[in-house]
C-alpha atoms as a PDB file:
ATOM      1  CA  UNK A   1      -3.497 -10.943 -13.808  1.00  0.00           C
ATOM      2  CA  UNK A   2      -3.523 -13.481 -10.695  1.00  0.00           C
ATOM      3  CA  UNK A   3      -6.427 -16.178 -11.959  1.00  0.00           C
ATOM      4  CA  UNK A   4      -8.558 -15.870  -8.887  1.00  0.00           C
ATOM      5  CA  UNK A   5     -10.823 -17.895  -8.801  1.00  0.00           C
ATOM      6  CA  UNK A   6     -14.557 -17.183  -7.368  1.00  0.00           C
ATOM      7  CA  UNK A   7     -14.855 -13.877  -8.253  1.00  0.00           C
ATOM      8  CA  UNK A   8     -18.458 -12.714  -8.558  1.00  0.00           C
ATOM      9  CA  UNK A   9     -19.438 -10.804 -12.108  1.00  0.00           C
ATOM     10  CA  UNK A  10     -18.173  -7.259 -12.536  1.00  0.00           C
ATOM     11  CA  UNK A  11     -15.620  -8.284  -9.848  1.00  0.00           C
ATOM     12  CA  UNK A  12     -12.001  -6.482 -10.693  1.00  0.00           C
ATOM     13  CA  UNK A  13      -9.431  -9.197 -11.415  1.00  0.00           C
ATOM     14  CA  UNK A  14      -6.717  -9.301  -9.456  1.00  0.00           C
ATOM     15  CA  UNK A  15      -3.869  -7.007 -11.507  1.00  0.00           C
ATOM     16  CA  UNK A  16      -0.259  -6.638 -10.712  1.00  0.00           C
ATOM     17  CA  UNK A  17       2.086  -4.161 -11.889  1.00  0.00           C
ATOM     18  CA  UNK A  18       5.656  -4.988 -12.279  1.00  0.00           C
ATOM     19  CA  UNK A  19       8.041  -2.225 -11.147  1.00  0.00           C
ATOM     20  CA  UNK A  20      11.843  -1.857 -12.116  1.00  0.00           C
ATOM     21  CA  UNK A  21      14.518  -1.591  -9.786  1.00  0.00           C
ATOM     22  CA  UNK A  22      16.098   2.020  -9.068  1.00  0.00           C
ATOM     23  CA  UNK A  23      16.900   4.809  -7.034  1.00  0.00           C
ATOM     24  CA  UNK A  24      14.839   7.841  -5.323  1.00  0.00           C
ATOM     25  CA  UNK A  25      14.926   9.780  -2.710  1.00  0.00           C
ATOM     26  CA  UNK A  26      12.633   8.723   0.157  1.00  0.00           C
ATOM     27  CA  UNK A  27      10.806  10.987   2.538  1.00  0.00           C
ATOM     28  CA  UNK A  28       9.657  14.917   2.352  1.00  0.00           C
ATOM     29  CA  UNK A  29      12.257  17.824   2.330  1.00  0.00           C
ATOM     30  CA  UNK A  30      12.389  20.292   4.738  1.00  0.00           C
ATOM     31  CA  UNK A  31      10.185  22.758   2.637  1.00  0.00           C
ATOM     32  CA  UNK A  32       7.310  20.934   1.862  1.00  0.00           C
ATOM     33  CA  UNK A  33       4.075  21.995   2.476  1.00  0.00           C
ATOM     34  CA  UNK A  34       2.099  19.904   4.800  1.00  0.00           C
ATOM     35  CA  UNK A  35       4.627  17.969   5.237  1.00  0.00           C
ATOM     36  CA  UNK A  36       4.782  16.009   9.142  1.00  0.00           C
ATOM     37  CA  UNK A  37       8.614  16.443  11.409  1.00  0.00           C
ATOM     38  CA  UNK A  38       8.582  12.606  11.197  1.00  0.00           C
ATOM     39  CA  UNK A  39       9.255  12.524   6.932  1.00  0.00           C
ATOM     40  CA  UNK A  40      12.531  13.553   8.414  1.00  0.00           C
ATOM     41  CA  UNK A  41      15.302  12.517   6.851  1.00  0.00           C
ATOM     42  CA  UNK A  42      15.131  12.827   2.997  1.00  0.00           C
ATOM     43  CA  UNK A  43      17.694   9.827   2.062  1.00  0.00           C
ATOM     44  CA  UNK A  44      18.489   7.924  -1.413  1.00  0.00           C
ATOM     45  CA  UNK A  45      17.270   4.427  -1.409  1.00  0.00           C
ATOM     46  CA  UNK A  46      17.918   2.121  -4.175  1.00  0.00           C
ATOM     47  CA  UNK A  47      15.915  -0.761  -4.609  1.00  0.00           C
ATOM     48  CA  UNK A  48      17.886  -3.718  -6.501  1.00  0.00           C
ATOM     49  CA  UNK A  49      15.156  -5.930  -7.463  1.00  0.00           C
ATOM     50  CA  UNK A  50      12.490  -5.859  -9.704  1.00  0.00           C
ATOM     51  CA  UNK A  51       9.189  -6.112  -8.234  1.00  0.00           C
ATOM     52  CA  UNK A  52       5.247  -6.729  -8.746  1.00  0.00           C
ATOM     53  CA  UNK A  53       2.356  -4.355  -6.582  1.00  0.00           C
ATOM     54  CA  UNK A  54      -1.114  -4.726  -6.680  1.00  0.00           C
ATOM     55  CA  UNK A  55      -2.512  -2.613  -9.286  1.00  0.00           C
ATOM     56  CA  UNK A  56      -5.418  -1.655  -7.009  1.00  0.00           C
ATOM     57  CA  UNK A  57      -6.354  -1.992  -3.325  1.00  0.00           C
ATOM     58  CA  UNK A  58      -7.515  -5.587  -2.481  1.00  0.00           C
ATOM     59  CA  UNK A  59     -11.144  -5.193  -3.223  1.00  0.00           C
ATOM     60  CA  UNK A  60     -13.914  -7.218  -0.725  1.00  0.00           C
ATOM     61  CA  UNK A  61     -14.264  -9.447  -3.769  1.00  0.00           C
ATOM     62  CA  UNK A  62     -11.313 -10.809  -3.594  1.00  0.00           C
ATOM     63  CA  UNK A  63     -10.595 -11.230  -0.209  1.00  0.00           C
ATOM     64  CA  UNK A  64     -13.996 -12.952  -0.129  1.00  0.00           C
ATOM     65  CA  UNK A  65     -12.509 -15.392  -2.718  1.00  0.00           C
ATOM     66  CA  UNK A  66      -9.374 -15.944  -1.007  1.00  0.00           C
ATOM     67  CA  UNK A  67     -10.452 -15.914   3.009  1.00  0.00           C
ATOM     68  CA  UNK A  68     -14.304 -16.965   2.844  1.00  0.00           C
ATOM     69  CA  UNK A  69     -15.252 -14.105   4.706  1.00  0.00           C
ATOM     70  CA  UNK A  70     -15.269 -10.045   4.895  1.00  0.00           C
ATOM     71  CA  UNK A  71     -14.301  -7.918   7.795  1.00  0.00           C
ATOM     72  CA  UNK A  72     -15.477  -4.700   6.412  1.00  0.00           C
ATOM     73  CA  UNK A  73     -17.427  -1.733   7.374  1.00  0.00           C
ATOM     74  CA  UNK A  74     -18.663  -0.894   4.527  1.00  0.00           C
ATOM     75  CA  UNK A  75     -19.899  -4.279   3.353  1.00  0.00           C
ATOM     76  CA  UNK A  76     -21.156  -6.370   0.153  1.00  0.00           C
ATOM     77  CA  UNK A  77     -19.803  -3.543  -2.280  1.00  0.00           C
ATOM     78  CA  UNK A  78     -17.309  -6.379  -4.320  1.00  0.00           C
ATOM     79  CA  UNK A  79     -15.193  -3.846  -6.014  1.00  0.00           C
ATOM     80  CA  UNK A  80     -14.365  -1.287  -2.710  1.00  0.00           C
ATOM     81  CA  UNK A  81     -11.399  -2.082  -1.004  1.00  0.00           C
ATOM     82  CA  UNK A  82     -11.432  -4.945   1.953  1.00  0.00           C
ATOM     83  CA  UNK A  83     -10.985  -2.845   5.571  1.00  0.00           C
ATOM     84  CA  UNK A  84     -10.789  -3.364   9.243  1.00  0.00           C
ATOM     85  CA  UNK A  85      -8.147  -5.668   8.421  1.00  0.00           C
ATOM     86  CA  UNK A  86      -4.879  -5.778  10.677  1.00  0.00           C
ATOM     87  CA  UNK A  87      -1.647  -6.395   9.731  1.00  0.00           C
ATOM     88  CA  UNK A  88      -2.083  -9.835  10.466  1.00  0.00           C
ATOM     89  CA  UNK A  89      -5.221 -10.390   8.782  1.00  0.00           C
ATOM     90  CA  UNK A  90      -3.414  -9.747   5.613  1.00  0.00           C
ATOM     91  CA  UNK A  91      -0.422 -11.548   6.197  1.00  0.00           C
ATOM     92  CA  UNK A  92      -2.761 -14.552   6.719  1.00  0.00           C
ATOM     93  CA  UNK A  93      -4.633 -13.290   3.152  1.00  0.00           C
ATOM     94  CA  UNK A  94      -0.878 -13.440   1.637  1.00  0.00           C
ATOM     95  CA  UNK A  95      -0.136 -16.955   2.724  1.00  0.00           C
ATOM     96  CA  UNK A  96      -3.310 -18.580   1.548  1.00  0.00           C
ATOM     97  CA  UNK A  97      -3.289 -16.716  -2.123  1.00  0.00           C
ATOM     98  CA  UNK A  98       0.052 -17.989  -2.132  1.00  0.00           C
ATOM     99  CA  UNK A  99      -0.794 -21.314  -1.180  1.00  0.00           C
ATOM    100  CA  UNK A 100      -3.567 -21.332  -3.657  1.00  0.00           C
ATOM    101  CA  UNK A 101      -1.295 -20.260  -6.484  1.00  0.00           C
ATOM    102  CA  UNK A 102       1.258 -22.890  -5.829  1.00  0.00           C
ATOM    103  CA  UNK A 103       4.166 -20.493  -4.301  1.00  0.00           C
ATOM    104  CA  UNK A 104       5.881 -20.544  -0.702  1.00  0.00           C
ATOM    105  CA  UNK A 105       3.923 -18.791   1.790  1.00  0.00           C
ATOM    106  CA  UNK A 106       6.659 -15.453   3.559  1.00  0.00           C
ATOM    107  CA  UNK A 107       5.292 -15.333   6.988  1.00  0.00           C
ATOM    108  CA  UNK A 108       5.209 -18.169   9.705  1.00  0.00           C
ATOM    109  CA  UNK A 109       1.707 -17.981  11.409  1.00  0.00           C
ATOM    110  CA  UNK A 110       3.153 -19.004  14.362  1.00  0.00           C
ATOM    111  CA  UNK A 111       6.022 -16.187  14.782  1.00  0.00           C
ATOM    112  CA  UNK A 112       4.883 -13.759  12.107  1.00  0.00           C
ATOM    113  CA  UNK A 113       8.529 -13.419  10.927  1.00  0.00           C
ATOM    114  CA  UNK A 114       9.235 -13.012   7.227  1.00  0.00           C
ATOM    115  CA  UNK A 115      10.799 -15.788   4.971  1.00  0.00           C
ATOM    116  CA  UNK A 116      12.702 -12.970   2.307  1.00  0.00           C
ATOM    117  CA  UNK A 117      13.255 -16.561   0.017  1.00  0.00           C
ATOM    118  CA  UNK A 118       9.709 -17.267  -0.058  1.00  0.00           C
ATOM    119  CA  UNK A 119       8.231 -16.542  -3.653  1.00  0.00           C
ATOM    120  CA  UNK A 120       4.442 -15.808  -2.442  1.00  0.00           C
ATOM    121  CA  UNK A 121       2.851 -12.754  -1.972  1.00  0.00           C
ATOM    122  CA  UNK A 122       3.557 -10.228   0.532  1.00  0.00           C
ATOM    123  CA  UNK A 123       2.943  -6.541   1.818  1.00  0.00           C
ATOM    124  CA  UNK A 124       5.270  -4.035   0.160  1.00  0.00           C
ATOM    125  CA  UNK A 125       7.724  -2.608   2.054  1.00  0.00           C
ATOM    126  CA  UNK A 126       7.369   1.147   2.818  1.00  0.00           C
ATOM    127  CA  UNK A 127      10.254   2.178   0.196  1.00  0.00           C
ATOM    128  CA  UNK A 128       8.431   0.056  -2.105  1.00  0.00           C
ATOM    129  CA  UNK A 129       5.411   1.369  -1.565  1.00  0.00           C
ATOM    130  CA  UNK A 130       6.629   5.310  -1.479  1.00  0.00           C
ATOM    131  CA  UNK A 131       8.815   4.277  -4.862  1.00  0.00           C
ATOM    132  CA  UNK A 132       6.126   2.562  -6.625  1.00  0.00           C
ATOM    133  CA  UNK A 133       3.611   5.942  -5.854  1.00  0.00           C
ATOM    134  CA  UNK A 134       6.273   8.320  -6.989  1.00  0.00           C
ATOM    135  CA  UNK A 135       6.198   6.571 -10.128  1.00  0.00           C
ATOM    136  CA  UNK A 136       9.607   8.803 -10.945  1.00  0.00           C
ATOM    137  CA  UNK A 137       8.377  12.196  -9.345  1.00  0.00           C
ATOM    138  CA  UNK A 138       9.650  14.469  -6.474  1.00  0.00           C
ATOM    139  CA  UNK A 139       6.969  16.430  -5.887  1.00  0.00           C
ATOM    140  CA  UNK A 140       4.091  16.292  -2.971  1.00  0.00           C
ATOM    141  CA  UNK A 141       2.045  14.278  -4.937  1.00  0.00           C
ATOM    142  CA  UNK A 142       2.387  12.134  -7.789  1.00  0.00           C
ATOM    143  CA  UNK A 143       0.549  14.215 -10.235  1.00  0.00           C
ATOM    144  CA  UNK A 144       2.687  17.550  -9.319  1.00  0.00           C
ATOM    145  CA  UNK A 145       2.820  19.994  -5.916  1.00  0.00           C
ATOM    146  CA  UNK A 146      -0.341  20.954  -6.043  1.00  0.00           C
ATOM    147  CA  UNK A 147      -0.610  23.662  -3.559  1.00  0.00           C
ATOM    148  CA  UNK A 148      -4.019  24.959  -3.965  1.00  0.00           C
ATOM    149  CA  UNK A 149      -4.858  21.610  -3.812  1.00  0.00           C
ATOM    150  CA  UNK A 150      -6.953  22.091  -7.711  1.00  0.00           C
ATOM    151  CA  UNK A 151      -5.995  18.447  -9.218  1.00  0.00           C
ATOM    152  CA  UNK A 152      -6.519  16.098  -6.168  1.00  0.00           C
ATOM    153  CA  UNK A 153      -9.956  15.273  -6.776  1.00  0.00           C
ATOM    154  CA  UNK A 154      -8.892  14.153  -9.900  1.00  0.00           C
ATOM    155  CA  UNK A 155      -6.382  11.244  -8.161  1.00  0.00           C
ATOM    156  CA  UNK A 156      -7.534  10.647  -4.829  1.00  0.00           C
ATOM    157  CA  UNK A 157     -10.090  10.258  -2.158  1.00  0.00           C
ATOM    158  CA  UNK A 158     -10.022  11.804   0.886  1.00  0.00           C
ATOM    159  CA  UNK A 159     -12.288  13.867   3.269  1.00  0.00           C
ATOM    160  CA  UNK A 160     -12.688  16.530   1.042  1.00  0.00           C
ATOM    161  CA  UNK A 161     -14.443  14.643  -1.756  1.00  0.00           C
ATOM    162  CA  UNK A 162     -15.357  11.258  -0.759  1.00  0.00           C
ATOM    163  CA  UNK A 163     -18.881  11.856   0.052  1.00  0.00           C
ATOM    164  CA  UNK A 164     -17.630  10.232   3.869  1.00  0.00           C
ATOM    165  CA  UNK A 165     -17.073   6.796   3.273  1.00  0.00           C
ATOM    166  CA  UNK A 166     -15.365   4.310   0.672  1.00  0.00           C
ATOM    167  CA  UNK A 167     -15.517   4.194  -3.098  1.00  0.00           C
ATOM    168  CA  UNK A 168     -14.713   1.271  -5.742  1.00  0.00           C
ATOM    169  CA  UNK A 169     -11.015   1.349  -6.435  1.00  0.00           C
ATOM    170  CA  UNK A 170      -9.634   2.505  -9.897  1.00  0.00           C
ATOM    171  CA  UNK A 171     -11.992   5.130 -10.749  1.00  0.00           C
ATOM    172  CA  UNK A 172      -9.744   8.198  -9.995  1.00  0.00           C
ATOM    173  CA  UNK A 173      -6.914   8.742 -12.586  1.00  0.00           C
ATOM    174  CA  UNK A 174      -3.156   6.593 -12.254  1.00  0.00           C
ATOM    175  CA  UNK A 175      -0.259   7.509 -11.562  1.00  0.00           C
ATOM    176  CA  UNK A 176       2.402   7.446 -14.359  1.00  0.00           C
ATOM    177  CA  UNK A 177       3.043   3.755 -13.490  1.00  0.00           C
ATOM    178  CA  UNK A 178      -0.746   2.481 -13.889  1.00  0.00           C
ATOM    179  CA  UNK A 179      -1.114   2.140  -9.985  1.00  0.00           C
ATOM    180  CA  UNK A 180      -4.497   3.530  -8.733  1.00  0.00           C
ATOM    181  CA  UNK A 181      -5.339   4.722  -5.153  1.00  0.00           C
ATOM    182  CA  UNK A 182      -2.257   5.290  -4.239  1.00  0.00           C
ATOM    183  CA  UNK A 183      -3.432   8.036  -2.629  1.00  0.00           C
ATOM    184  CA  UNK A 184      -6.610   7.983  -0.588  1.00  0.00           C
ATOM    185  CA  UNK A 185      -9.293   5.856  -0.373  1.00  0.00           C
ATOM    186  CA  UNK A 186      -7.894   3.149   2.514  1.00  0.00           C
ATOM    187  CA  UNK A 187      -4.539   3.391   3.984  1.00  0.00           C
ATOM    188  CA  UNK A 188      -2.025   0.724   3.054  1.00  0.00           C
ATOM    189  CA  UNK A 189      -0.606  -1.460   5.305  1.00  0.00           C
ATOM    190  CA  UNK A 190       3.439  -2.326   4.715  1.00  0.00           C
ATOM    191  CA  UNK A 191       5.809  -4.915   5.821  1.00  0.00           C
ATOM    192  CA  UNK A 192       7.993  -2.009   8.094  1.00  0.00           C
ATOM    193  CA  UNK A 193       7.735  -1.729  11.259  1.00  0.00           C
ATOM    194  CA  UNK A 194       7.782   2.083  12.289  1.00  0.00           C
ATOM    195  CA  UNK A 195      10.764   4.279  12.710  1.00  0.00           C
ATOM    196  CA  UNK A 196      12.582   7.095  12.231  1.00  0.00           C
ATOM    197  CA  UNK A 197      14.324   6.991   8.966  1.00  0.00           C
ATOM    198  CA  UNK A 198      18.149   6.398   8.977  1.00  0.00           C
ATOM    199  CA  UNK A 199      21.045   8.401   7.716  1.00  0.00           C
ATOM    200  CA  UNK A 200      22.828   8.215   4.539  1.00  0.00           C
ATOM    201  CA  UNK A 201      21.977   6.186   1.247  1.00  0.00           C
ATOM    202  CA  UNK A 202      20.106   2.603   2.002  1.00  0.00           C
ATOM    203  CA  UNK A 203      19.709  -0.235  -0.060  1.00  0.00           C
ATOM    204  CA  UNK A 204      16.702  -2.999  -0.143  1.00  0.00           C
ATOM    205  CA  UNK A 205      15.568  -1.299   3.765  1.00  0.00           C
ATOM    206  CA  UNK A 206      13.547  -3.285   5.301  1.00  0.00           C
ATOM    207  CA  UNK A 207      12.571  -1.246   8.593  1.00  0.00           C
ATOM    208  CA  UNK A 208      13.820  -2.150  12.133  1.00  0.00           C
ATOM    209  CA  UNK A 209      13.510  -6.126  13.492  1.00  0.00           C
ATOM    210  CA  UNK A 210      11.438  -5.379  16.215  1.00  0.00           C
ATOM    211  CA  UNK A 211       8.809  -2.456  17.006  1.00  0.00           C
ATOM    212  CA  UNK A 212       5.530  -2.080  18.325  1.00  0.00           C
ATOM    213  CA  UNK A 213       3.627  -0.442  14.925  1.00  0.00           C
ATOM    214  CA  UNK A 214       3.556  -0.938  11.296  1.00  0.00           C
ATOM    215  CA  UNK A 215       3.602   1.565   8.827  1.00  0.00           C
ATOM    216  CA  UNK A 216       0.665   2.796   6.996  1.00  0.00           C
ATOM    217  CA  UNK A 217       1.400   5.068   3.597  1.00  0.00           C
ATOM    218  CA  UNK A 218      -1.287   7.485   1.280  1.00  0.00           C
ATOM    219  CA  UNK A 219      -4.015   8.593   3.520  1.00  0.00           C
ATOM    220  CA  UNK A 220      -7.980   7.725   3.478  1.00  0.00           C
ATOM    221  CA  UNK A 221     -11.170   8.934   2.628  1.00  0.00           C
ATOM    222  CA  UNK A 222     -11.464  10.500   6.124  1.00  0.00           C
ATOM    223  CA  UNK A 223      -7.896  11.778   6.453  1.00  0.00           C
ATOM    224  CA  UNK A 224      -6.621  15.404   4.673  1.00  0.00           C
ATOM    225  CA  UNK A 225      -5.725  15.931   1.743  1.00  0.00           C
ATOM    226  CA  UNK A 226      -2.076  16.438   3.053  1.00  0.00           C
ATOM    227  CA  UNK A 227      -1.964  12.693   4.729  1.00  0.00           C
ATOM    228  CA  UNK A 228      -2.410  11.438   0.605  1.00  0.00           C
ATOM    229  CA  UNK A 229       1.224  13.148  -0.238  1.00  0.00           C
ATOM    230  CA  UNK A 230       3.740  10.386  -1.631  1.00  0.00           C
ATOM    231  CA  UNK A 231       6.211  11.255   1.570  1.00  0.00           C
ATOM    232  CA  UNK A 232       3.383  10.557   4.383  1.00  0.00           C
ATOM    233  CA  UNK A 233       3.454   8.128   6.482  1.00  0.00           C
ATOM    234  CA  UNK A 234       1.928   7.153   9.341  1.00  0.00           C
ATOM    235  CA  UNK A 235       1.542   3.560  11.436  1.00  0.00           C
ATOM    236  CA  UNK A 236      -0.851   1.409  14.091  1.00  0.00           C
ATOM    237  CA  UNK A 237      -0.714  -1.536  15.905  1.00  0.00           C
ATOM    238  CA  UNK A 238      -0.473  -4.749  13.946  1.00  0.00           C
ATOM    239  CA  UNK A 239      -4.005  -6.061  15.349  1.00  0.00           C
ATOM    240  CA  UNK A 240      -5.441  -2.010  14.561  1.00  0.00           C
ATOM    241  CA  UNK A 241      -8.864  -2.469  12.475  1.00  0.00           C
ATOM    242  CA  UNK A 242      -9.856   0.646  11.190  1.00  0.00           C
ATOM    243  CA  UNK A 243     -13.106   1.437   8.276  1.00  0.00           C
ATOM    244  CA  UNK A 244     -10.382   3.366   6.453  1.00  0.00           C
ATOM    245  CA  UNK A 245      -7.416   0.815   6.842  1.00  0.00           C
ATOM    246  CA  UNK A 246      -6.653  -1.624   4.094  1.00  0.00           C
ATOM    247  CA  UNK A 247      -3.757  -3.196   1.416  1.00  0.00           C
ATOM    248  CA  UNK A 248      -2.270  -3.648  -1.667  1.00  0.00           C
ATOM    249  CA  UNK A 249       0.348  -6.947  -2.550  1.00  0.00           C
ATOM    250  CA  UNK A 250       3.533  -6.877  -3.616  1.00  0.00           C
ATOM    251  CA  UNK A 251       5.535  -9.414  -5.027  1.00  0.00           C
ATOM    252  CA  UNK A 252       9.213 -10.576  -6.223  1.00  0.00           C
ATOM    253  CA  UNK A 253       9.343 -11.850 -10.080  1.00  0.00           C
ATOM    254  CA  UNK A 254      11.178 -15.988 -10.366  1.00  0.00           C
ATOM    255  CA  UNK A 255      14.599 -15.450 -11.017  1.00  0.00           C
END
């Protein structure tokens, strides 16, 4: 639990999950239902480091506590996830929890690039983010294929059951890592900028130095049910707000 300060009663705590290093295979195969051209090309990815996510979405409460203010559409509800943030916005969130818990801030403000020896928080990158939802599985969803689509409402929200707009995070069930919302509810921003996947086993990927979008992973409340499978992915602009576009942190354990 990150001790953050200033959070109102009833507020979630800020809760971080640490996740072992390993291998998976990354993106959808050729078979899948639902699945988008663009999960093209399955490809083993190894991770080598252990590392921390956010348990939950950053909630409005928190980013409140952190940042002083709240960008979101769907307002004073402390325990829904923080939207209509870009990319930026919570890079900037990043560097001042980081700054506030005594670690090195990652990303100059000036440039935006990424300090990788930095110990502060961060955004996932998008093979941590699709490792950490698999949570060890291969199917379309991290709770089994589901084709006729009879356990999602158990896991996620999305247009089909979210009553059109936000809901507090944590209240559908986990995955088998204790990570909720990984699918539905806000997209997640990651560290990647967007591109086609590459070739042959990977390890540590970090996504192409340059591009013009960053990835977004596991769907919304106003997206299909098929945009919350573990494989899809999807990006915007970094300075995109969006009512259905938020984050979760990441970060690397002291050696």
């Amino acid at each position: 639990t990150v001790p953050l300060s200033g959070l109102p009663a009833g507020a979630k705590p800020l809760e971080m999950v640490l996740i072992h290093a390993g291998t998976f295979t990354m993106g959808s195969p050729a078979d899948e239902r639902s699945r988008y051209p663009w999960e093209w090309l399955p490809h083993q990815v190894t991770l080598s480091h252990d590392f921390y996510i956010g348990q939950y979405e950053v909630t409005q409460a928190q980013w409140e506590a952190v940042m002083e203010s709240n960008p979101s559409h769907f307002h004073d509800k402390p325990n829904h996830p923080v939207e209509q943030v870009t990319w930026l916005d919570c890079a900037a969130f990043c560097n001042r929890l980081s700054e506030r818990e005594g670690l090195t801030p990652v990303y100059d403000e000036t440039t935006w690039e990424t300090n990788w020896n930095s110990n502060g928080y961060r955004l996932p990158t998008e093979a941590e983010w699709e490792y950490a939802c698999r949570a060890g599985t291969t199917t379309r969803y991290y709770w089994g294929d589901d084709p006729a689509y009879a356990q999602i409402n158990d896991y996620a929200w999305y247009n089909g059951n979210s009553g059109g707009g936000l809901n507090p995070v944590g209240l559908k069930l986990p995955n088998a890592w204790g990570l909720f919302d990984m699918s539905g509810n806000v997209w997640e921003w990651c560290f990647d900028w967007y591109a086609d996947y590459p070739e042959g086993p990977v390890i540590d990927p970090l996504g192409p130095d340059k591009g013009t979008a960053h990835v977004r992973r596991g769907g919304s409340w106003g997206y299909y049910a098929k945009g919350c499978r573990s494989a899809a992915r999807a990006s915007y602009s970094p300075n995109y707000r969006l009512e259905s576009l938020g984050f979760r942190l990441a970060l690397v354990p002291e050696k």
